[in-house]
PDB file of N, CA and C in Angstrom:
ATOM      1  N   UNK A   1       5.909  14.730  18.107  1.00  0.00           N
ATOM      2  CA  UNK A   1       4.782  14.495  19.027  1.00  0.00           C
ATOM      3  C   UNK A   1       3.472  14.546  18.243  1.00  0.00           C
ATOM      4  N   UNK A   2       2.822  13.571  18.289  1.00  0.00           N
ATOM      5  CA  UNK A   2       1.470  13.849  17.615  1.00  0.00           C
ATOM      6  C   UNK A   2       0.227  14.756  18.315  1.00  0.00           C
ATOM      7  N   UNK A   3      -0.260  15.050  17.355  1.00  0.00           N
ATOM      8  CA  UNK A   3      -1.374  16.171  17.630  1.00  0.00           C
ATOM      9  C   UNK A   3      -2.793  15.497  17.803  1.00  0.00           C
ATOM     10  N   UNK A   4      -2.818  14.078  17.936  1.00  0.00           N
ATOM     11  CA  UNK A   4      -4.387  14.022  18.563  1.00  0.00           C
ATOM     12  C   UNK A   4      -3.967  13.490  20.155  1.00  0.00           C
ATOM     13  N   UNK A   5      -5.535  14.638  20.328  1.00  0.00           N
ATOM     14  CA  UNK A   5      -6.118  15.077  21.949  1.00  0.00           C
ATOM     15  C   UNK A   5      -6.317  13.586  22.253  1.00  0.00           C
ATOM     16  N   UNK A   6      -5.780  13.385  23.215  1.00  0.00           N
ATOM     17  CA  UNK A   6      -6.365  12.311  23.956  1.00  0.00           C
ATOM     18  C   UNK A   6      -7.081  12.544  25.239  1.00  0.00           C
ATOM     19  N   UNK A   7      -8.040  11.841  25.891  1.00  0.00           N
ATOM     20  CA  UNK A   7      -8.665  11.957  27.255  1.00  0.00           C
ATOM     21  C   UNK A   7      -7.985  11.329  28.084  1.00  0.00           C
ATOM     22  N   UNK A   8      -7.299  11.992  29.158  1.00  0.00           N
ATOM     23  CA  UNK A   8      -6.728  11.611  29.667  1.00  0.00           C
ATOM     24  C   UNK A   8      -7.082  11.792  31.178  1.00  0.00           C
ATOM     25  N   UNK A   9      -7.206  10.834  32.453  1.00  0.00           N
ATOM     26  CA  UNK A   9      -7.910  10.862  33.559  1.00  0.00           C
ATOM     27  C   UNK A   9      -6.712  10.681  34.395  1.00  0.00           C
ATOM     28  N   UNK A  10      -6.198  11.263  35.478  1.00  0.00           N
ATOM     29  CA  UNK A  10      -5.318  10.749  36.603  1.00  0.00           C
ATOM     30  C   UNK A  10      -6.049  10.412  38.025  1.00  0.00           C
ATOM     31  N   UNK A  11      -6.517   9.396  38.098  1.00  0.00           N
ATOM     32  CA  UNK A  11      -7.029   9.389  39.753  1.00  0.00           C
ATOM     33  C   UNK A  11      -5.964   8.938  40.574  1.00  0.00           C
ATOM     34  N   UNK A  12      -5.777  10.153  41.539  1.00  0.00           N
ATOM     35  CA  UNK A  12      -4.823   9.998  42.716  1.00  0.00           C
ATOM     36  C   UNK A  12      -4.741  10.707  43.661  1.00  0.00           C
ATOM     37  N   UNK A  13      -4.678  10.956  44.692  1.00  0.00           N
ATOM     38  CA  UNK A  13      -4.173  11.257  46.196  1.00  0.00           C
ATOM     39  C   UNK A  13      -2.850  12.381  46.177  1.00  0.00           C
ATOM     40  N   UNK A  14      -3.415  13.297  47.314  1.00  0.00           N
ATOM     41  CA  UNK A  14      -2.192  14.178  47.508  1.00  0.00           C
ATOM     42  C   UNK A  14      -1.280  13.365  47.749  1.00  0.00           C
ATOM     43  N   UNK A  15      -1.285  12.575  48.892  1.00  0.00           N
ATOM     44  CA  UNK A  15      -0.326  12.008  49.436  1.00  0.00           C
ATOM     45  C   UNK A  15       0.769  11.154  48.962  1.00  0.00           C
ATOM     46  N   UNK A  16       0.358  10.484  47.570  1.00  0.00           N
ATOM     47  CA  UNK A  16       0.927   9.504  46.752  1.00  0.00           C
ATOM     48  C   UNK A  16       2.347  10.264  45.696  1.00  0.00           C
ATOM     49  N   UNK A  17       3.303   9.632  46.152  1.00  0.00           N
ATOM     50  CA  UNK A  17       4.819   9.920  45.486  1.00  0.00           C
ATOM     51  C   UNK A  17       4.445   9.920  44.171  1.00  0.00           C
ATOM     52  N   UNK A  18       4.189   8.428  43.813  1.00  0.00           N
ATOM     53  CA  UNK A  18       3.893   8.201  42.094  1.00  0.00           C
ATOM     54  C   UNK A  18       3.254   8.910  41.287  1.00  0.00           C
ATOM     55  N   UNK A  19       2.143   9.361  41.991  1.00  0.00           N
ATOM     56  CA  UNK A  19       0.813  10.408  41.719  1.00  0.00           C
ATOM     57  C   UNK A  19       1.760  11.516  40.669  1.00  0.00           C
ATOM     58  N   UNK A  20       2.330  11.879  42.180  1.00  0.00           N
ATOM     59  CA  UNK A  20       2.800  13.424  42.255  1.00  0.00           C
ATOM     60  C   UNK A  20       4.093  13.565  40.590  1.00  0.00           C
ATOM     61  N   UNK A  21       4.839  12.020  40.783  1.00  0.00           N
ATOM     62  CA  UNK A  21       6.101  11.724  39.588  1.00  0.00           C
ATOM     63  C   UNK A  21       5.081  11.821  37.745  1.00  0.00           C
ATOM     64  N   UNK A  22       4.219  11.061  38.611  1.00  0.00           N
ATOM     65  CA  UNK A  22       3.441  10.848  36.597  1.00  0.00           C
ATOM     66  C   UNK A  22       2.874  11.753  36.463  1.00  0.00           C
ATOM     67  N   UNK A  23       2.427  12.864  37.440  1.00  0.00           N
ATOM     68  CA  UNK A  23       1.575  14.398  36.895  1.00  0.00           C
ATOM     69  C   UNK A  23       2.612  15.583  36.177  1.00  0.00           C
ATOM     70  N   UNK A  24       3.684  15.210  37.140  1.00  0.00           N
ATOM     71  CA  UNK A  24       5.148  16.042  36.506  1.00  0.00           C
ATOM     72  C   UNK A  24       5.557  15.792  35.374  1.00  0.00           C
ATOM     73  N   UNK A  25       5.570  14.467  35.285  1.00  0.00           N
ATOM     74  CA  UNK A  25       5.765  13.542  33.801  1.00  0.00           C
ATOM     75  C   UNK A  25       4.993  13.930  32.586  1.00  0.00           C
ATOM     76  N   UNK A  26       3.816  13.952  32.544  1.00  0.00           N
ATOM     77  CA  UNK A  26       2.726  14.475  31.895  1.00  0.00           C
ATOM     78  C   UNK A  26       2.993  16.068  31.919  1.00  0.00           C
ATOM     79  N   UNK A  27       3.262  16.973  32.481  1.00  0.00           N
ATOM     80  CA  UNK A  27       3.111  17.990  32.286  1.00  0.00           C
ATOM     81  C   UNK A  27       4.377  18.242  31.361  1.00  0.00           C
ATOM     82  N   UNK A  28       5.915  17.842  31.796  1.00  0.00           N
ATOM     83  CA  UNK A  28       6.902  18.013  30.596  1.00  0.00           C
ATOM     84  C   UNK A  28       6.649  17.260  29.562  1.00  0.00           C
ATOM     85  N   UNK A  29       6.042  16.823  29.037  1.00  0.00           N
ATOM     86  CA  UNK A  29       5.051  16.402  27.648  1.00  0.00           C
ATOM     87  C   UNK A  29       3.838  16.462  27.150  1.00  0.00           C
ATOM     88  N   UNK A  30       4.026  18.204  28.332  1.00  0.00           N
ATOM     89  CA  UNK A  30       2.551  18.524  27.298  1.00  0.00           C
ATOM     90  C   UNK A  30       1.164  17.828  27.063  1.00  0.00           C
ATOM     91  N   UNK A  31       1.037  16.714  28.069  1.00  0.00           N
ATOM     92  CA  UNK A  31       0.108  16.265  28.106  1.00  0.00           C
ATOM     93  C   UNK A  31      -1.051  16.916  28.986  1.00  0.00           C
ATOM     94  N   UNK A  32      -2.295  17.426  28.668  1.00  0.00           N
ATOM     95  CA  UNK A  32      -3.474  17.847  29.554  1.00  0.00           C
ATOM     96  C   UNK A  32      -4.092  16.561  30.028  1.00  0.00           C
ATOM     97  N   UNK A  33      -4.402  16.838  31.298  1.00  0.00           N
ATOM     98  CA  UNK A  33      -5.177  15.484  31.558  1.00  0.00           C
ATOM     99  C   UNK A  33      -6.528  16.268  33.077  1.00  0.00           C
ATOM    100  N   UNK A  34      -7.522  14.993  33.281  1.00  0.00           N
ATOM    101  CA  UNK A  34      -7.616  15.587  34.206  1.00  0.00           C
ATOM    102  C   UNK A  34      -7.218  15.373  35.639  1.00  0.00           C
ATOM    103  N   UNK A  35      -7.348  15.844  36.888  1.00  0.00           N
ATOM    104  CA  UNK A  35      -6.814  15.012  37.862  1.00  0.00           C
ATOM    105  C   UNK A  35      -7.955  15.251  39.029  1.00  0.00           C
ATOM    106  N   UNK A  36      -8.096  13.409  39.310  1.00  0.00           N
ATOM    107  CA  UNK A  36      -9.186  13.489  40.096  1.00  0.00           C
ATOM    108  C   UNK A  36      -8.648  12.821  41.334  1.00  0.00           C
ATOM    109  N   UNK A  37      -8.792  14.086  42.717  1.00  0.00           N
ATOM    110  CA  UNK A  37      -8.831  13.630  43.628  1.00  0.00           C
ATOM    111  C   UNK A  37      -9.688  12.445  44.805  1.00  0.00           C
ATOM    112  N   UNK A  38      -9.474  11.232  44.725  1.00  0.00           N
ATOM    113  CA  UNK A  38     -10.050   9.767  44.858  1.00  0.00           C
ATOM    114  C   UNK A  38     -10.318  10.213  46.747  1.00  0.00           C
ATOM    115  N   UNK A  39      -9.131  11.306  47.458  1.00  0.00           N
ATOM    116  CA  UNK A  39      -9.090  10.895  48.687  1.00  0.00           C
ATOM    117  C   UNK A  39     -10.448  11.852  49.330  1.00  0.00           C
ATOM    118  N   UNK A  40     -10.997  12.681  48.054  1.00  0.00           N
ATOM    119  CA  UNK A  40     -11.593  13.455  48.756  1.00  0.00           C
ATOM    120  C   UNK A  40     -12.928  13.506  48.065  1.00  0.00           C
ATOM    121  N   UNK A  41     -13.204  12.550  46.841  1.00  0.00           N
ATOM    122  CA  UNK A  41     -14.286  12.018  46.205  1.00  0.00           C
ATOM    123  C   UNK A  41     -14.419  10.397  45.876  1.00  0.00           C
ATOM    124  N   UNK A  42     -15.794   9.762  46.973  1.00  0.00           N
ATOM    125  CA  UNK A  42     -15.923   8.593  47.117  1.00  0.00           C
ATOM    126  C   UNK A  42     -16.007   8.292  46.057  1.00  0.00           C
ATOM    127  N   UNK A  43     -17.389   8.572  44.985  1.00  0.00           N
ATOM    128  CA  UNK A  43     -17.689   8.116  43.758  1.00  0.00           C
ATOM    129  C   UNK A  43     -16.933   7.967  42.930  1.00  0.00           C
ATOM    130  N   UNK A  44     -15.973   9.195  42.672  1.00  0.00           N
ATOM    131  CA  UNK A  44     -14.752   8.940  42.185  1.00  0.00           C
ATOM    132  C   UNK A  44     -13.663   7.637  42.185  1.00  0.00           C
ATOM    133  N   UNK A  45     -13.683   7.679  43.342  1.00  0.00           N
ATOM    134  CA  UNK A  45     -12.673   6.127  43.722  1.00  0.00           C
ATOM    135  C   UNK A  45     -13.319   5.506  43.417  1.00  0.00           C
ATOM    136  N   UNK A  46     -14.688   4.748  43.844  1.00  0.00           N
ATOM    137  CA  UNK A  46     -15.277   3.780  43.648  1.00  0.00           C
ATOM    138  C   UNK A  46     -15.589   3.613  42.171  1.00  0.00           C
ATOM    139  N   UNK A  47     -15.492   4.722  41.075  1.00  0.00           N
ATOM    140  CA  UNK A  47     -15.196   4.752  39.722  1.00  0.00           C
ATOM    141  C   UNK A  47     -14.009   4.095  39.341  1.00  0.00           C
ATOM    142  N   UNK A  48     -13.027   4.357  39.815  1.00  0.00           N
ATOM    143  CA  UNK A  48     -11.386   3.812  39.490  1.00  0.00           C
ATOM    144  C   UNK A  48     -11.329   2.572  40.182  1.00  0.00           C
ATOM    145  N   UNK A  49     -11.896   2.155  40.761  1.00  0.00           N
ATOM    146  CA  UNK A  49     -11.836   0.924  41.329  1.00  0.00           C
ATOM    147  C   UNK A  49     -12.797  -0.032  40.205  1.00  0.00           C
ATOM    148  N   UNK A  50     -14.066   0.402  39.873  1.00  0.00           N
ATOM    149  CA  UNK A  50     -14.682  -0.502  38.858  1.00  0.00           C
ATOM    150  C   UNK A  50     -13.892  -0.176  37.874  1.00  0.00           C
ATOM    151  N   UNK A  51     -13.034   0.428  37.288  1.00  0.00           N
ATOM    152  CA  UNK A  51     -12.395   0.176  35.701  1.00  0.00           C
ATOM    153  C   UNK A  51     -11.179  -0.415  36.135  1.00  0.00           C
ATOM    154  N   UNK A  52     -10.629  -0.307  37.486  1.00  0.00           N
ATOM    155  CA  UNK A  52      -9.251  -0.887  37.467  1.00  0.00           C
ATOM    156  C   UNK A  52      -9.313  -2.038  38.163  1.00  0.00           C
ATOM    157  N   UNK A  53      -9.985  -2.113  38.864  1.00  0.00           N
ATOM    158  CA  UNK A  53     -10.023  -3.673  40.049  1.00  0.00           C
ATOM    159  C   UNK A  53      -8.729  -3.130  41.154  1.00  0.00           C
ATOM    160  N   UNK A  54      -8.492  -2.026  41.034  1.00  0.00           N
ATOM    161  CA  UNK A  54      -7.166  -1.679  41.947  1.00  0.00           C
ATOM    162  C   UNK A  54      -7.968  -0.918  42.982  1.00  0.00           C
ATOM    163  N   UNK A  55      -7.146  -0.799  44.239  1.00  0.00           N
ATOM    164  CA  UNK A  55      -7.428   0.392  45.485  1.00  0.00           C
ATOM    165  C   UNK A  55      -6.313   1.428  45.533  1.00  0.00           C
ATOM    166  N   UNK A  56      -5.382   0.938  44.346  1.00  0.00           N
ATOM    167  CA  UNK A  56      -3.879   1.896  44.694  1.00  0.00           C
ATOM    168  C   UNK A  56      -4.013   2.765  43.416  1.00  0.00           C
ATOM    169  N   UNK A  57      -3.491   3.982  43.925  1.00  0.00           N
ATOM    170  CA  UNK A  57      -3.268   5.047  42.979  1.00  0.00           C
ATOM    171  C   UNK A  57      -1.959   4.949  42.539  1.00  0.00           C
ATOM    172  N   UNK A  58      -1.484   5.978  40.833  1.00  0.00           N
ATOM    173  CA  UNK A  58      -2.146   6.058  40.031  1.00  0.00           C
ATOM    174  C   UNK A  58      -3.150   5.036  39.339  1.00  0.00           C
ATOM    175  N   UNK A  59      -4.192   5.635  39.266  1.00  0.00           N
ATOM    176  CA  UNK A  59      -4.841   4.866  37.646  1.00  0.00           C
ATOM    177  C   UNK A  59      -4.718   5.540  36.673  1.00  0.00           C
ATOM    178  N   UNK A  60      -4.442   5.450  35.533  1.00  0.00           N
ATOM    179  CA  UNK A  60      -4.723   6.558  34.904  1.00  0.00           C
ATOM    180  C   UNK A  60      -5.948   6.034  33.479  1.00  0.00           C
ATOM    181  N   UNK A  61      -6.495   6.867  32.727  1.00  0.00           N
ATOM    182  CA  UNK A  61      -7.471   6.388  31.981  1.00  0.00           C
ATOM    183  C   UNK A  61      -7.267   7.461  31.139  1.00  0.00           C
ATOM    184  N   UNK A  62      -6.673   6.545  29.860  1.00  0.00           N
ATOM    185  CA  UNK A  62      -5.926   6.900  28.267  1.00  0.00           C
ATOM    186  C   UNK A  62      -7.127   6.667  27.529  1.00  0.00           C
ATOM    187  N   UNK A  63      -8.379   7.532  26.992  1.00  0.00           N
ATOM    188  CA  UNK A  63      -9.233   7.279  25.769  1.00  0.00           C
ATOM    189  C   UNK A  63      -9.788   6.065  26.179  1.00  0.00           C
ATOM    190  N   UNK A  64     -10.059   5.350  27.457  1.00  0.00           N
ATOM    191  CA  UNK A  64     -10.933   4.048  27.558  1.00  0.00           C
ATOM    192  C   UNK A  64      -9.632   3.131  28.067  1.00  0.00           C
ATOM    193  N   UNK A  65      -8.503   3.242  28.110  1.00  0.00           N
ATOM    194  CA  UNK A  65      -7.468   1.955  28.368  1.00  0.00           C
ATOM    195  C   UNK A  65      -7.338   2.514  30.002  1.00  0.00           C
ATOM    196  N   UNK A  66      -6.794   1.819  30.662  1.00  0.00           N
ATOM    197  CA  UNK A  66      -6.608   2.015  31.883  1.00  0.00           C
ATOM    198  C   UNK A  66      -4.827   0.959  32.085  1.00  0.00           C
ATOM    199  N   UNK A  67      -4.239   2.661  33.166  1.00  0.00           N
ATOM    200  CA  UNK A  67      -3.366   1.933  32.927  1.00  0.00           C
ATOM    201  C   UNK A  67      -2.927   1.640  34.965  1.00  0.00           C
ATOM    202  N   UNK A  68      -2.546   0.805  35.525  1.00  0.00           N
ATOM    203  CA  UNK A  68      -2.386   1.024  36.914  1.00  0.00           C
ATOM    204  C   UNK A  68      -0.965   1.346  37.350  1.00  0.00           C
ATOM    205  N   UNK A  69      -0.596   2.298  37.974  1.00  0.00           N
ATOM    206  CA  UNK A  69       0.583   2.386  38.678  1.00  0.00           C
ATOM    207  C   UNK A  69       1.243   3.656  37.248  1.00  0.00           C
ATOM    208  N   UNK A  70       2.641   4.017  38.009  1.00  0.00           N
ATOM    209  CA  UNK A  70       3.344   5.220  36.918  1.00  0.00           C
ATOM    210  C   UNK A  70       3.847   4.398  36.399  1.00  0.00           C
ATOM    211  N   UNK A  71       3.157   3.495  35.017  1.00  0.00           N
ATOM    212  CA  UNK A  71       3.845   2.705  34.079  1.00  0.00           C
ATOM    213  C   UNK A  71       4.184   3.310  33.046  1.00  0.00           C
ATOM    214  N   UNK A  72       5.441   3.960  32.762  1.00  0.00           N
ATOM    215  CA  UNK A  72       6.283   4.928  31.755  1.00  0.00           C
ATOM    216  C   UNK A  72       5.814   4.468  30.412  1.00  0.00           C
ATOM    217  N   UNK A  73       6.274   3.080  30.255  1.00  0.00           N
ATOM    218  CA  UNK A  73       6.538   2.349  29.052  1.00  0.00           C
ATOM    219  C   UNK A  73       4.869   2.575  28.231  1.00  0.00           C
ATOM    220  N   UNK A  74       4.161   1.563  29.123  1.00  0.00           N
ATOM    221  CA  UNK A  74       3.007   1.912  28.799  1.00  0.00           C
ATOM    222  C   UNK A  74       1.785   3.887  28.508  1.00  0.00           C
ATOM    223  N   UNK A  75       1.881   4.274  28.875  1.00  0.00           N
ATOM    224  CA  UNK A  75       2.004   5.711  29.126  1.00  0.00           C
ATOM    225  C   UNK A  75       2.424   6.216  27.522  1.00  0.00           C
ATOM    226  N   UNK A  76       3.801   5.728  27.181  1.00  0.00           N
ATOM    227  CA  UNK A  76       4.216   6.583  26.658  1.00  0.00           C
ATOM    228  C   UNK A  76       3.569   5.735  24.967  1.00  0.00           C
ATOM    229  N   UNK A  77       3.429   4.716  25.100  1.00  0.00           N
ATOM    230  CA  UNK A  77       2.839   3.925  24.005  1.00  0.00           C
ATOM    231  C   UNK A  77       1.538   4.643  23.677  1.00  0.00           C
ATOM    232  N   UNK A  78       0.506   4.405  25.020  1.00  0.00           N
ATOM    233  CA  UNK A  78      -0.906   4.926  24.925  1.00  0.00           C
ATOM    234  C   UNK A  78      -1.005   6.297  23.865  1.00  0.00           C
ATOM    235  N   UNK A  79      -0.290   7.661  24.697  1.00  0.00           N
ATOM    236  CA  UNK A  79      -0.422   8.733  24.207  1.00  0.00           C
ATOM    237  C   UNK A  79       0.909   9.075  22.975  1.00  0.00           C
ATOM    238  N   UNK A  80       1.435   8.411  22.341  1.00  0.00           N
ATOM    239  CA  UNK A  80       2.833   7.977  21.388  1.00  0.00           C
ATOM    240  C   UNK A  80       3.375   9.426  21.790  1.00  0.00           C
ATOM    241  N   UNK A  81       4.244   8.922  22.595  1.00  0.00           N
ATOM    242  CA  UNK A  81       5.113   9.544  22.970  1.00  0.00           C
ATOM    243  C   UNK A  81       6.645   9.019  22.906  1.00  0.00           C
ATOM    244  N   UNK A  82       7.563  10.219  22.157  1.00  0.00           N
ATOM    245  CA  UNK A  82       8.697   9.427  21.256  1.00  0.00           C
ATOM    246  C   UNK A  82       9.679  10.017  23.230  1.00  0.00           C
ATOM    247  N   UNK A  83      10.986   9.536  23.252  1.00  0.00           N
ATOM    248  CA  UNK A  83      11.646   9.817  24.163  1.00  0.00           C
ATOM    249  C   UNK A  83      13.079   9.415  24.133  1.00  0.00           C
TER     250      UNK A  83
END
């Protein structure tokens, strides 16, 4: 596993399955990230919406890349993650 910190952003919703799968995901790999609740901060969303062009959660935001939805493959490229 490599040792550089990445910034890592999760905007998502209690309510969201995927949310809830890629935060679990991230946590058994040790990944810190932060997690920003979209349902209960406008600016917030309306942030993830200008970098993603999406209304659906996850987004997540890898060091400036943005990735939409719990895309594993991608995810695991961004932060090199072996598996």
């Amino acid at each position: 596993m490599s040792e550089k910190k990445h910034k890592v952003k999760v905007f998502s919703t209690p309510s969201c399955s995927y949310c809830s799968m890629e935060k679990d995901w991230l946590k058994e790999h040790k990944i810190e990230f932060e997690d920003i609740d979209v349902s209960m901060d406008q600016e917030a969303a309306n942030k993830m919406v200008e970098k993603s062009g999406q209304m659906g959660v996850p987004v997540t935001d890898i060091d400036g890349e943005i990735v939409v939805g719990f895309d594993k493959e991608k995810l695991k490229k961004l932060l090199d993650i072996k598996e």
